[in-house]
Every structure is written in structure tokens, then in C-alpha cells.
C-alpha atoms as a PDB file:
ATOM      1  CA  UNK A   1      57.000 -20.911  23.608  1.00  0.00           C
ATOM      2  CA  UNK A   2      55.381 -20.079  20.201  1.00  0.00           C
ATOM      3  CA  UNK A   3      52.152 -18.195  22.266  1.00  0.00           C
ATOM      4  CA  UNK A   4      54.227 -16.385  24.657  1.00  0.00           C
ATOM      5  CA  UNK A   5      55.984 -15.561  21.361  1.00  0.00           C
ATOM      6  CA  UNK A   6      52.623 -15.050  19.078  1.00  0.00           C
ATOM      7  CA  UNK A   7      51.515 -12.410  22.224  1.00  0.00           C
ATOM      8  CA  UNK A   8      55.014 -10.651  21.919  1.00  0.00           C
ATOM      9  CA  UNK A   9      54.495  -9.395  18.527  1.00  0.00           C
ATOM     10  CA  UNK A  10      50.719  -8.604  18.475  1.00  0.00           C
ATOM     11  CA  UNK A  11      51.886  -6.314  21.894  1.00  0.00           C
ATOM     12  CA  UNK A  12      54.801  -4.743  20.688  1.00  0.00           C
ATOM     13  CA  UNK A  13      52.558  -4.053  17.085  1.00  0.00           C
ATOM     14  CA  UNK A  14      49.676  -2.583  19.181  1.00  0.00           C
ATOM     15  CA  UNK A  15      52.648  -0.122  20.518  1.00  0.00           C
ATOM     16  CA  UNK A  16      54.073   1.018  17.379  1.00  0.00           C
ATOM     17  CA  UNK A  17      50.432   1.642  16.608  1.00  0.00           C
ATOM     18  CA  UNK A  18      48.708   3.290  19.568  1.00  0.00           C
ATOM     19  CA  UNK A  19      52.106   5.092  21.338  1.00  0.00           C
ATOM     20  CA  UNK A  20      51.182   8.017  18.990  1.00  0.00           C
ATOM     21  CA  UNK A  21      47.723   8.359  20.749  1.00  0.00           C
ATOM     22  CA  UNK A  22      47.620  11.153  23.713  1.00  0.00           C
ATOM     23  CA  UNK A  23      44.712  11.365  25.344  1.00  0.00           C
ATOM     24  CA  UNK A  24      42.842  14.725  24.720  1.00  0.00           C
ATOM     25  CA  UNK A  25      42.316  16.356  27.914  1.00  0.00           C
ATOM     26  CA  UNK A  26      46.037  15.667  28.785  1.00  0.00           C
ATOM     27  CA  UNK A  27      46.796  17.980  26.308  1.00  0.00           C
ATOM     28  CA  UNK A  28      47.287  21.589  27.189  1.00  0.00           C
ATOM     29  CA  UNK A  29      47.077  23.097  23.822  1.00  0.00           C
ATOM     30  CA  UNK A  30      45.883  20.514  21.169  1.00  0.00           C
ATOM     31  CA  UNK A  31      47.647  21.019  17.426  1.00  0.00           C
ATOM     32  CA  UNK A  32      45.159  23.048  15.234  1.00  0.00           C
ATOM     33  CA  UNK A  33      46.212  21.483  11.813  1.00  0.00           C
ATOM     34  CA  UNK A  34      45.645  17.982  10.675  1.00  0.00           C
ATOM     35  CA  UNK A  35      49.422  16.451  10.374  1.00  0.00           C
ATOM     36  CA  UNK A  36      51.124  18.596  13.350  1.00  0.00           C
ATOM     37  CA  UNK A  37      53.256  16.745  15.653  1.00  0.00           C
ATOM     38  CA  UNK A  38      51.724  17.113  19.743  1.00  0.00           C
ATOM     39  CA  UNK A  39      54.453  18.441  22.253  1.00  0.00           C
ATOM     40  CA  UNK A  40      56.666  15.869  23.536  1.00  0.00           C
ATOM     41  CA  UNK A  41      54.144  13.951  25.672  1.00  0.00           C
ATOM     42  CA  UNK A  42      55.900  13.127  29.888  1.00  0.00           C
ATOM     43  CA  UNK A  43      53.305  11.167  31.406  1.00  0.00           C
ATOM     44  CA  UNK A  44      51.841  11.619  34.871  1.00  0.00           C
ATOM     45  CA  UNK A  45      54.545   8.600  36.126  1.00  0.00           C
ATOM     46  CA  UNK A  46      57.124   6.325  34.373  1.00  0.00           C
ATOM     47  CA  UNK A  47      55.148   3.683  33.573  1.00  0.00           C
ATOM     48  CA  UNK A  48      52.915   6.023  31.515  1.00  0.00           C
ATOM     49  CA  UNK A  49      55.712   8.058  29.688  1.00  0.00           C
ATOM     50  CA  UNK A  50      56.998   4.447  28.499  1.00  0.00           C
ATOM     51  CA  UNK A  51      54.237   3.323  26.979  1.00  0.00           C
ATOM     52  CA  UNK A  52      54.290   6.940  24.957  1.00  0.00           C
ATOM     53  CA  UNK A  53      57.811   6.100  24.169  1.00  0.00           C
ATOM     54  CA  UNK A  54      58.671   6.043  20.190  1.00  0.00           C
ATOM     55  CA  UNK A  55      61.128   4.036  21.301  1.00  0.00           C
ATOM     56  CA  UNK A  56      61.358   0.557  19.679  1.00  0.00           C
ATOM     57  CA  UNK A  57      63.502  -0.962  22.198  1.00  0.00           C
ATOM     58  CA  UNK A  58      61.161   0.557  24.872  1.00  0.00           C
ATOM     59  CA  UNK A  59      58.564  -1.636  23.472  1.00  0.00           C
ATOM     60  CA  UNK A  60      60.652  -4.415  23.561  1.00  0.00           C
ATOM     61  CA  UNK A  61      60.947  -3.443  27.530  1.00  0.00           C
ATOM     62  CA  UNK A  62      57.526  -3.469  28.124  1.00  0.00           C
ATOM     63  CA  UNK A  63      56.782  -6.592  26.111  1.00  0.00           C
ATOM     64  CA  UNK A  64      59.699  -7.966  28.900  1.00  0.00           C
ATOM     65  CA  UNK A  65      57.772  -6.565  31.858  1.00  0.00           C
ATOM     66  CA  UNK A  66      54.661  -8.224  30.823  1.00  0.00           C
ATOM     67  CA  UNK A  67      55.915 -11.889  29.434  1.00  0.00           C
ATOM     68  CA  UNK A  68      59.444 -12.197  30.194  1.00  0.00           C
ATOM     69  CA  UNK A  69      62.993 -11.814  28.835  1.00  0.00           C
ATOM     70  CA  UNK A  70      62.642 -11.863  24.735  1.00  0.00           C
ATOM     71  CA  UNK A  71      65.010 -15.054  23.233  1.00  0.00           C
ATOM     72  CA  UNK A  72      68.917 -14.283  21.996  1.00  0.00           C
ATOM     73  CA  UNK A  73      68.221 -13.736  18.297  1.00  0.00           C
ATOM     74  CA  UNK A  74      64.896 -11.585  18.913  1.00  0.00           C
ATOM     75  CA  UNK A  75      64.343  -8.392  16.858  1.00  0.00           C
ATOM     76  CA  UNK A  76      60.968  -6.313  15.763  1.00  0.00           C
ATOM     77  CA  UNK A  77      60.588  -3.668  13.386  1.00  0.00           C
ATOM     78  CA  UNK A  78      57.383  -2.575  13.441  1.00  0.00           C
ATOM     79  CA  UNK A  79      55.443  -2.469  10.013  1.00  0.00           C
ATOM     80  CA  UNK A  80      54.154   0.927   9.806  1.00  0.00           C
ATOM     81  CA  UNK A  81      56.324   4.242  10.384  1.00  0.00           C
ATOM     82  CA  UNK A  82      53.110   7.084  10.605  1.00  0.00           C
ATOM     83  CA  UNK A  83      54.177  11.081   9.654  1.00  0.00           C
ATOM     84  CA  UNK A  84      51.613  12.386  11.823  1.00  0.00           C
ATOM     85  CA  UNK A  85      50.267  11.763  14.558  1.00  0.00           C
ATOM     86  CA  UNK A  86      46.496  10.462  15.637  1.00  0.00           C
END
């Protein structure tokens, strides 16, 4: 349906967006300088290193998780591609 559909896109947006994010105290030794990349981030289970995935069809995984299989002729690309990190 066009909300399940309408939901789809705003999630798998709000990944590309925050999947960048790492949450400060998880961080052993935070990057000193401005545009430097964090350590490849494993979260504490799989559910969390998933939704730090970079991974585009990841997204589309967890987008499937949450609202169900996507339809035949689906595809994203997300709008923004950052450098850095946030």
C-alpha cells in the first residue's frame, strides 16, 4: 500500500542518515580531527551492528523486518553520500 510504502522510504532515509552516528561512550578512542572516519563500529549484538551497517541493501533488510517484504521492482538510493562521519 502507498503508506506502508511512504514509511519504507522515510525509514530507509533516516538510515542512510543516522547509520554514521556511534554513540560516544561506545567508543574506545574517539577521532581527534573533525572529518576522521571512527573504527569499524561491531555492535554489542546483531541487531545493533545492522543498523550501523553502510550497507544499502542492509537497510532494505531492516525496512523488511519492520513492514514486510519490499515489492518486485523496488530500489532506493539514498540522497546524500556524507565524507565524514557525525
Amino acid at each position: 500500500s502507498q503508506g506502508v510504502e511512504a514509511t519504507r522510504k522515510f525509514l530507509l532515509e533516516w538510515l542512510s542518515f543516522t547509520h554514521r552516528y556511534i554513540p560516544h561512550g561506545i567508543l574506545v578512542e574517539p577521532p581527534q580531527r573533525i572529518n576522521q572516519r571512527p573504527p569499524k563500529y561491531v555492535g554489542r549484538d546483531e541487531m545493533e551492528t545492522l543498523l550501523s551497517s553502510a550497507n544499502v541493501c542492509d537497510w532494505v533488510k531492516i525496512s523488511e523486518m519492520f513492514l514486510g517484504p519490499v515489492p518486485d521492482n523496488f530500489e532506493f538510493l539514498p540522497k546524500h553520500k556524507a565524507n565524514s562521519w557525525g
